[in-house]
Every structure is written in structure tokens, then in C-alpha cells.
PDB file of N, CA and C in Angstrom:
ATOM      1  N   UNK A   1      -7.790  18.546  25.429  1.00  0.00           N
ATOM      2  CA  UNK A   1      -7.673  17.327  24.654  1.00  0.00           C
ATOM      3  C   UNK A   1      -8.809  16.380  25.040  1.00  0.00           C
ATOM      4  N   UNK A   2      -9.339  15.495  24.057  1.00  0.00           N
ATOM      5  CA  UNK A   2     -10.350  15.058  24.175  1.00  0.00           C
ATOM      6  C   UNK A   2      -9.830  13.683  24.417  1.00  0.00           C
ATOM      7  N   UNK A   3     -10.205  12.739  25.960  1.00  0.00           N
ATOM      8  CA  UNK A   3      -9.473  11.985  26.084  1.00  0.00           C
ATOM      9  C   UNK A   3     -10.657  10.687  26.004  1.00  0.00           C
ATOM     10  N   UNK A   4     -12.181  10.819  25.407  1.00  0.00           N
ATOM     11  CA  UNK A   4     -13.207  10.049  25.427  1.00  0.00           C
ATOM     12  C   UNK A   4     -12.917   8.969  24.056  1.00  0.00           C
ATOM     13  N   UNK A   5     -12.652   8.196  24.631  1.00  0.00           N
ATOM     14  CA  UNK A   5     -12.583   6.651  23.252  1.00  0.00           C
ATOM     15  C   UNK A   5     -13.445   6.763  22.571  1.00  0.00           C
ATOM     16  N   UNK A   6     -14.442   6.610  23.659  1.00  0.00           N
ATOM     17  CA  UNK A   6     -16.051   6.145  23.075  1.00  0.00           C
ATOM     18  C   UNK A   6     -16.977   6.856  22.819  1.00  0.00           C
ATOM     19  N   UNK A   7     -16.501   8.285  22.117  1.00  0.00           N
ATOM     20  CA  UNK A   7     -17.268   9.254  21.652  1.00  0.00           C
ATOM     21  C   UNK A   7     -17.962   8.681  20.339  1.00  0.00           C
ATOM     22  N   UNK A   8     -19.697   8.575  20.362  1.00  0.00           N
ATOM     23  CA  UNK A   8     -20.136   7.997  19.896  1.00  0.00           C
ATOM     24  C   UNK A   8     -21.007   9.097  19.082  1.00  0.00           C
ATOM     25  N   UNK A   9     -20.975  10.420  18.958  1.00  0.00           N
ATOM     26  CA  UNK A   9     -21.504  11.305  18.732  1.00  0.00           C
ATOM     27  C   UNK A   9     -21.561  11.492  17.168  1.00  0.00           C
ATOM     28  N   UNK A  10     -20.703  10.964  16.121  1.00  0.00           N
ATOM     29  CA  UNK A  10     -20.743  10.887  14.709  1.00  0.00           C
ATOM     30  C   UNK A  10     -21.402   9.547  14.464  1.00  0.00           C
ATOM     31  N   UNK A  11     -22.408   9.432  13.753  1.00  0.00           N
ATOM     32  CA  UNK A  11     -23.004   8.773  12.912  1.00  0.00           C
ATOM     33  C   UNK A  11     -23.075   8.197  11.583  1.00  0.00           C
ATOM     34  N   UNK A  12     -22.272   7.063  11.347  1.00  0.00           N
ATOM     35  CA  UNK A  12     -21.913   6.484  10.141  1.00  0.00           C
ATOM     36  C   UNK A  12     -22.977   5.241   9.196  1.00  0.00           C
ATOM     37  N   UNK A  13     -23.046   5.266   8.150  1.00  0.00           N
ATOM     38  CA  UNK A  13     -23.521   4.174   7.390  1.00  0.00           C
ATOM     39  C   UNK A  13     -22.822   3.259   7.959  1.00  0.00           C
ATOM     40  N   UNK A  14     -23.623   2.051   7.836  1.00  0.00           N
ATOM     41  CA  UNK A  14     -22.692   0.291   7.948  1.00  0.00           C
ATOM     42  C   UNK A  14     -23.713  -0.581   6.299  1.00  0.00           C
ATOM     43  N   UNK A  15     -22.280  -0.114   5.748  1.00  0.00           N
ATOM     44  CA  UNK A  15     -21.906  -0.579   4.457  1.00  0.00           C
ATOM     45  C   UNK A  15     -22.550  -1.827   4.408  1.00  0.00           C
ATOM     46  N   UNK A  16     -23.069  -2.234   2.618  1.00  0.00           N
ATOM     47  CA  UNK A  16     -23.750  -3.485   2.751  1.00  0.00           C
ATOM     48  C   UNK A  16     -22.666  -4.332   2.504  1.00  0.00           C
ATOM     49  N   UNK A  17     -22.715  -5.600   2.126  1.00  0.00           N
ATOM     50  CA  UNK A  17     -21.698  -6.740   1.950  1.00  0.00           C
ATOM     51  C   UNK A  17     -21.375  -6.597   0.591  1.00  0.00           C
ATOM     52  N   UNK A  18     -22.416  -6.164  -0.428  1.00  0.00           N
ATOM     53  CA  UNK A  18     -22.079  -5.952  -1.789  1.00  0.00           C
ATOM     54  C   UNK A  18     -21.348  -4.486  -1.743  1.00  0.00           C
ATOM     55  N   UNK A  19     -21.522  -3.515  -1.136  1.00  0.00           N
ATOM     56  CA  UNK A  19     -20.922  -2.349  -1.564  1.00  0.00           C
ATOM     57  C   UNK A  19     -19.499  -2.636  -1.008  1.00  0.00           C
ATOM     58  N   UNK A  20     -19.757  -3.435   0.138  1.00  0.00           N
ATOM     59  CA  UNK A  20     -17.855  -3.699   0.844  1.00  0.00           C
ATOM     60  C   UNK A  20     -16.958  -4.480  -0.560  1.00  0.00           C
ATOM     61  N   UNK A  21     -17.895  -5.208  -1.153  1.00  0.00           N
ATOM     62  CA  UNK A  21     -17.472  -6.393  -1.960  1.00  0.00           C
ATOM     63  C   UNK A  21     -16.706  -4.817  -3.261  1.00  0.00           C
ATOM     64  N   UNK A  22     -17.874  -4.277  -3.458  1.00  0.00           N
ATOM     65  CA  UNK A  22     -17.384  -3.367  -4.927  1.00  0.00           C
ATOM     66  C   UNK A  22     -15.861  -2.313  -4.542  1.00  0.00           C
ATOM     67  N   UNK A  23     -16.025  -1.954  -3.269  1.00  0.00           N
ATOM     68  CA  UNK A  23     -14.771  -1.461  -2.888  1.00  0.00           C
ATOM     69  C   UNK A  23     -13.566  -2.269  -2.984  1.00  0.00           C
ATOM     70  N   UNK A  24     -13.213  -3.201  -2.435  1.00  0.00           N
ATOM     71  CA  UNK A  24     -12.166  -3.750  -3.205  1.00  0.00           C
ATOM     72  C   UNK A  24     -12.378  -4.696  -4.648  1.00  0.00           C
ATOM     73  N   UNK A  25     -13.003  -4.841  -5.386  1.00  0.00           N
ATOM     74  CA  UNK A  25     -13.252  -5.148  -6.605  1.00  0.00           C
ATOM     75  C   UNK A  25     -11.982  -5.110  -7.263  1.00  0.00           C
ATOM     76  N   UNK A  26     -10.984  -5.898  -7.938  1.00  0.00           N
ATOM     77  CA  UNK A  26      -9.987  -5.469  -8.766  1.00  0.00           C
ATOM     78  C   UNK A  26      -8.965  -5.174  -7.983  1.00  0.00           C
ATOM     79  N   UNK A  27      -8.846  -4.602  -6.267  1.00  0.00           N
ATOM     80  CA  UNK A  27      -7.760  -4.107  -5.913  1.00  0.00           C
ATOM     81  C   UNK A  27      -7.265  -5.711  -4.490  1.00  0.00           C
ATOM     82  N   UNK A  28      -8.023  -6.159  -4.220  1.00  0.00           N
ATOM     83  CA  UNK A  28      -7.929  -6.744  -3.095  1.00  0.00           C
ATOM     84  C   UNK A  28      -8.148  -8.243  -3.788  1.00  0.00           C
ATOM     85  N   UNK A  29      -7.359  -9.011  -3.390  1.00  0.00           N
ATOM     86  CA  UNK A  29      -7.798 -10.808  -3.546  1.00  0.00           C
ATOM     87  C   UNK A  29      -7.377 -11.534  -1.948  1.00  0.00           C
ATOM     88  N   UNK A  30      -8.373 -12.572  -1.828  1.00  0.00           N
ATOM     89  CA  UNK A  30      -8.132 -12.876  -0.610  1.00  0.00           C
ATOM     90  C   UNK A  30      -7.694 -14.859  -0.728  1.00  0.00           C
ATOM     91  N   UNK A  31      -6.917 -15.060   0.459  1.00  0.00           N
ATOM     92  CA  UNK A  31      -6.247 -16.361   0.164  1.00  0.00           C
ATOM     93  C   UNK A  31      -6.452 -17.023   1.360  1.00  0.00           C
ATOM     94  N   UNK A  32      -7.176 -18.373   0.826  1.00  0.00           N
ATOM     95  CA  UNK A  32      -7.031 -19.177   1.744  1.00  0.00           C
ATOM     96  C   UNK A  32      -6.708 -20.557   1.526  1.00  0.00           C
ATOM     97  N   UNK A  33      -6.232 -21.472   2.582  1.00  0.00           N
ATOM     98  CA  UNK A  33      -6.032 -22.168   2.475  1.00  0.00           C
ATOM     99  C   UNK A  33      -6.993 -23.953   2.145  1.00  0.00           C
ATOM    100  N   UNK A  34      -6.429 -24.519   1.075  1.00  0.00           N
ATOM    101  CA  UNK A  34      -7.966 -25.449   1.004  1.00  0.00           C
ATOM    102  C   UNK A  34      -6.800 -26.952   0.312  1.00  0.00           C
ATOM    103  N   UNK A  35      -8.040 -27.741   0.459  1.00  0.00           N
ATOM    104  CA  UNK A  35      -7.459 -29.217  -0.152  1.00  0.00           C
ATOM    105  C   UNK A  35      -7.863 -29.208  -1.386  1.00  0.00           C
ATOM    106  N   UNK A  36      -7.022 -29.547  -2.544  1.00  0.00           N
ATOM    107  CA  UNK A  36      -7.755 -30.034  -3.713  1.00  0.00           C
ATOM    108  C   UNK A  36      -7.468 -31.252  -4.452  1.00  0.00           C
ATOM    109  N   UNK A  37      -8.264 -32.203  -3.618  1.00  0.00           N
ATOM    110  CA  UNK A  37      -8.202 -33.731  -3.977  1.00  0.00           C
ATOM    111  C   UNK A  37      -6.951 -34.412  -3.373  1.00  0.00           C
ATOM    112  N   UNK A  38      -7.141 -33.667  -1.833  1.00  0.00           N
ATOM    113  CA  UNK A  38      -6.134 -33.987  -0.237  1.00  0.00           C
ATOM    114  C   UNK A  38      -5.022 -33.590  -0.457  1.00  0.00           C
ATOM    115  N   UNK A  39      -4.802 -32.486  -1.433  1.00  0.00           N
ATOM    116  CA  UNK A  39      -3.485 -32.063  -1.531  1.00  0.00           C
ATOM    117  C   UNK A  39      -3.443 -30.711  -1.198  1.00  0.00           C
ATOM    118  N   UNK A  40      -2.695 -29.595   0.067  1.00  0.00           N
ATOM    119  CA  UNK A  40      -3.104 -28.752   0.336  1.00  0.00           C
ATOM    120  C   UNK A  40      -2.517 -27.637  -0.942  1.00  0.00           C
ATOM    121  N   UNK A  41      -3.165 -26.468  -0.999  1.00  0.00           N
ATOM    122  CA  UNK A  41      -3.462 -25.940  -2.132  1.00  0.00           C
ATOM    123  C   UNK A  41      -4.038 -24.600  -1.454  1.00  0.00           C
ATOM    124  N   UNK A  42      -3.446 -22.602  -2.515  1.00  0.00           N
ATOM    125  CA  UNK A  42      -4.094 -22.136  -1.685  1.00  0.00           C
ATOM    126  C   UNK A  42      -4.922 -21.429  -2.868  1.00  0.00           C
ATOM    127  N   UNK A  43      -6.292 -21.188  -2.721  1.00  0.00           N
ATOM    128  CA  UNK A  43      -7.053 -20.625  -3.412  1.00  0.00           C
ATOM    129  C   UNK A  43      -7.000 -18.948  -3.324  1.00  0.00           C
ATOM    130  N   UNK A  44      -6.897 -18.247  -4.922  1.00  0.00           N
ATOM    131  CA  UNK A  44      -7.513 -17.152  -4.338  1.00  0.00           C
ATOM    132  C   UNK A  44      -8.829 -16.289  -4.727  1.00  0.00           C
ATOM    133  N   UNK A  45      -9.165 -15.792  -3.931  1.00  0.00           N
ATOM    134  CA  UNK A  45     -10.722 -15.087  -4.102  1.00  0.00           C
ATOM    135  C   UNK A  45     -10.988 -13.711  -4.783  1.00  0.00           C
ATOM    136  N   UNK A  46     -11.714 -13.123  -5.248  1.00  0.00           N
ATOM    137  CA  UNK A  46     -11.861 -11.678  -5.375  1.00  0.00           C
ATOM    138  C   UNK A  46     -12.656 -11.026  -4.074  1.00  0.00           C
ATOM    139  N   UNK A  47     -12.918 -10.065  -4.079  1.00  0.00           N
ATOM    140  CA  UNK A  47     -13.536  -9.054  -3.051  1.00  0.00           C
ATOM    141  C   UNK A  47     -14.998  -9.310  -3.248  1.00  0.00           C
ATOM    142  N   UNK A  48     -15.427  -9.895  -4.409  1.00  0.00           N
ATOM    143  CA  UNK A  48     -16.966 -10.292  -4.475  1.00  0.00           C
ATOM    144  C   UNK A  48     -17.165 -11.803  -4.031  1.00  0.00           C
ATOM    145  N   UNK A  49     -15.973 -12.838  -3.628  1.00  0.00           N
ATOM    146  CA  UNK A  49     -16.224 -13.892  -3.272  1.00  0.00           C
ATOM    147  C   UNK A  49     -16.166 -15.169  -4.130  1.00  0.00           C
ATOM    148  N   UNK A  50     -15.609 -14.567  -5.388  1.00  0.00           N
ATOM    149  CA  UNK A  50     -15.467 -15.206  -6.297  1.00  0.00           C
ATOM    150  C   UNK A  50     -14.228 -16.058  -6.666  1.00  0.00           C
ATOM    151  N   UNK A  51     -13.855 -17.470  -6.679  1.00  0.00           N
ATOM    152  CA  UNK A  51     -12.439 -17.680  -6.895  1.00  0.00           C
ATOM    153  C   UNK A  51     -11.996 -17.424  -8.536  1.00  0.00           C
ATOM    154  N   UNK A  52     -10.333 -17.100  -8.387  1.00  0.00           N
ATOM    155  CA  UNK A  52      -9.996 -16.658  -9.313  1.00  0.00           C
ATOM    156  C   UNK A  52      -9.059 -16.952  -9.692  1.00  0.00           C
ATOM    157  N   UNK A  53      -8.240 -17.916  -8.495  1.00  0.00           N
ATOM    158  CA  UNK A  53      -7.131 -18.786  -8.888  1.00  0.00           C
ATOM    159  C   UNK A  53      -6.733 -19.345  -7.905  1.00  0.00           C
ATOM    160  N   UNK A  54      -5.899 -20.459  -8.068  1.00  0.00           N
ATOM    161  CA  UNK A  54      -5.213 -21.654  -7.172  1.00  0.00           C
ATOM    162  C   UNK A  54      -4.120 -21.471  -7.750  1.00  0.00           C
ATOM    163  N   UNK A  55      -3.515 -21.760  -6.365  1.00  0.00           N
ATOM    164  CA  UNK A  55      -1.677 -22.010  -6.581  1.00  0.00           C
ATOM    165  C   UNK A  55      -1.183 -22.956  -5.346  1.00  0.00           C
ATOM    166  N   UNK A  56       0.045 -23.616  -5.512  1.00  0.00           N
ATOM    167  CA  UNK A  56       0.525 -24.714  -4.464  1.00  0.00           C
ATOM    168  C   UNK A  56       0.718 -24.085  -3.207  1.00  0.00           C
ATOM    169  N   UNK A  57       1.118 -22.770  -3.342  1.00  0.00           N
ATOM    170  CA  UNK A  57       1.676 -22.124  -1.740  1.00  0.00           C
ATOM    171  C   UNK A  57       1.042 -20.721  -2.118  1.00  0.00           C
ATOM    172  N   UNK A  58       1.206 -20.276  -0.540  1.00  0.00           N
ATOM    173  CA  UNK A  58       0.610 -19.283  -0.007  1.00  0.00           C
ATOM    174  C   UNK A  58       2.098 -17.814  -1.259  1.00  0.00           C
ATOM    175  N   UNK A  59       3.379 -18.528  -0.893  1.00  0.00           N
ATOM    176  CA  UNK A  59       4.221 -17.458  -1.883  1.00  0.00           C
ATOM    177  C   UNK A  59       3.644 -17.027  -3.263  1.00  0.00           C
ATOM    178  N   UNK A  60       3.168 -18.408  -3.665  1.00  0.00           N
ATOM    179  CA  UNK A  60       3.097 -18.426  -5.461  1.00  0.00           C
ATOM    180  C   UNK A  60       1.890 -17.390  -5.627  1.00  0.00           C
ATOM    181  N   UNK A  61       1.137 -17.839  -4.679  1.00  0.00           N
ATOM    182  CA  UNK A  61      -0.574 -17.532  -4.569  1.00  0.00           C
ATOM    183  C   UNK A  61      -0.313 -15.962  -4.285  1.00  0.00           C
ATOM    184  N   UNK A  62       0.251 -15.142  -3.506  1.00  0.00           N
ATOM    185  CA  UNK A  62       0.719 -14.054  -3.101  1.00  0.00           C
ATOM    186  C   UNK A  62       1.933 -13.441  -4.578  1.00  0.00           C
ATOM    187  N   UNK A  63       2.400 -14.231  -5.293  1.00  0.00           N
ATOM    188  CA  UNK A  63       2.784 -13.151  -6.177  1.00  0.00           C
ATOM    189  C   UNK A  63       2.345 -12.953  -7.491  1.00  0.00           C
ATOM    190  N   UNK A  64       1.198 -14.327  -7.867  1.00  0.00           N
ATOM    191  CA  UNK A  64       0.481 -14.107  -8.914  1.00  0.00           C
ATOM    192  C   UNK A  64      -0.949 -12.831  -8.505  1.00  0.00           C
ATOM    193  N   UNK A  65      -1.526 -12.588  -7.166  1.00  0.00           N
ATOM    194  CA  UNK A  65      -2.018 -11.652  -6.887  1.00  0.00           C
ATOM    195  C   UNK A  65      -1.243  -9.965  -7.127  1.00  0.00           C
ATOM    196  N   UNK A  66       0.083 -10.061  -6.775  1.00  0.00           N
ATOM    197  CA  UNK A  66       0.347  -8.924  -6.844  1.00  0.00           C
ATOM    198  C   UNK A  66       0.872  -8.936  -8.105  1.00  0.00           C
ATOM    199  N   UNK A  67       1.372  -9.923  -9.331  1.00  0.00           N
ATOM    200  CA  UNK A  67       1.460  -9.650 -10.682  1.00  0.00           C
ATOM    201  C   UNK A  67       0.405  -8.719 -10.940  1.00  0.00           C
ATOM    202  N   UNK A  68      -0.725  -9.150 -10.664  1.00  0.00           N
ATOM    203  CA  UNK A  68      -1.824  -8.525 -11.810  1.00  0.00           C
ATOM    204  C   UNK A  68      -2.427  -7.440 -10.549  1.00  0.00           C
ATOM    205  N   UNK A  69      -1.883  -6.624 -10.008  1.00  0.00           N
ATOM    206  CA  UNK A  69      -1.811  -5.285  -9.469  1.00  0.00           C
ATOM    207  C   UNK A  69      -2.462  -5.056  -8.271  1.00  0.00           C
ATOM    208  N   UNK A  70      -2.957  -6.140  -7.801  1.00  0.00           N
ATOM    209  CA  UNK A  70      -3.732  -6.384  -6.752  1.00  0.00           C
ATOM    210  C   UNK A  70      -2.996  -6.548  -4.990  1.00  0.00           C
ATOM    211  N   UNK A  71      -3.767  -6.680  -4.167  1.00  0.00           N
ATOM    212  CA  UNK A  71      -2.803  -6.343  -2.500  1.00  0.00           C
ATOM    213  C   UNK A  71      -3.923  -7.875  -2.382  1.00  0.00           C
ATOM    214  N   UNK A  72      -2.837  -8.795  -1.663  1.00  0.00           N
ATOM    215  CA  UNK A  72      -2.826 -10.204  -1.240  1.00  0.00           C
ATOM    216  C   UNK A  72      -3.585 -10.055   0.550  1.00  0.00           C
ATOM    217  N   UNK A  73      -4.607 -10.725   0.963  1.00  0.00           N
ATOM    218  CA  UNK A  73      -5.145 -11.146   1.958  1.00  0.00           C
ATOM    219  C   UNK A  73      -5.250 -12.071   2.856  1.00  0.00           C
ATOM    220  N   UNK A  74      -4.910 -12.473   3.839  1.00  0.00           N
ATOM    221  CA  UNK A  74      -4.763 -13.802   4.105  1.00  0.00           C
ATOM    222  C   UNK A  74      -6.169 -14.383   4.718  1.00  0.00           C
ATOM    223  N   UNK A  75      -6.747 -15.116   4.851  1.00  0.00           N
ATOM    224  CA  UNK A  75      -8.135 -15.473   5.331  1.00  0.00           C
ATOM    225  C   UNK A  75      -8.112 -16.703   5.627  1.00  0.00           C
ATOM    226  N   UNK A  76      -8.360 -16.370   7.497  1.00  0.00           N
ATOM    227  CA  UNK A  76      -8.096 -17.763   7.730  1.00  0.00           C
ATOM    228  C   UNK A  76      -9.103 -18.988   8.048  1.00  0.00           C
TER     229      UNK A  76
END
């Protein structure tokens, strides 16, 4: 049994920020928390960084993401 963690012997790409972005495209939205005009409020994002909607709470914000088929992120 190979008991080395840090077997470093496979060699992987490190993905650009746009190709990370196109992988979750459509499947992933990310939520954070923000003020809008001192009222807290949580925004949510797409996987390209793009906002795509606001809602009052982190619940609302989390089930209008998973209405439209998507997995909710929290970002803090």
C-alpha cells in the first residue's frame, strides 16, 4: 500500500479562470452577501462572475438558484 500523500509524480494542467468559469456555466451560482442601499441583501452570481439575481435572504436566494436547476454556493 502506498502510504506517500505527497506523491507528486502525475502531472496536471492548472485550469485558466475562464475555463474554471465555463465549467460551471449554467450549473453553479454563487451567493454572497452585500448591501443594497444599507439594506442587507444577497446577490447571486454565475460561474463567469456575472450577477444574475438578488434576493432578501440567503433561503430565497438559495431556492430561486435551485428553481432554475442550478447547485447554490456560498461565498464569503
Amino acid at each position: 500500500m502506498n502510504t506517500n500523500r505527497n506523491d507528486r509524480s502525475h502531472s496536471f494542467p492548472i485550469p485558466t479562470r475562464e475555463q474554471l468559469a465555463q465549467i460551471g456555466l449554467g450549473g453553479v451560482a454563487y451567493l454572497r452577501p452585500v448591501l443594497v442601499g444599507g439594506t442587507p441583501a444577497v446577490a447571486i452570481f454565475g460561474a463567469d462572475g456575472r450577477q444574475i439575481g438578488l434576493a432578501p435572504d440567503v433561503a430565497q436566494a438559495a431556492r430561486a438558484v435551485l428553481e432554475h436547476e442550478m447547485v447554490p454556493v456560498s461565498v464569503h
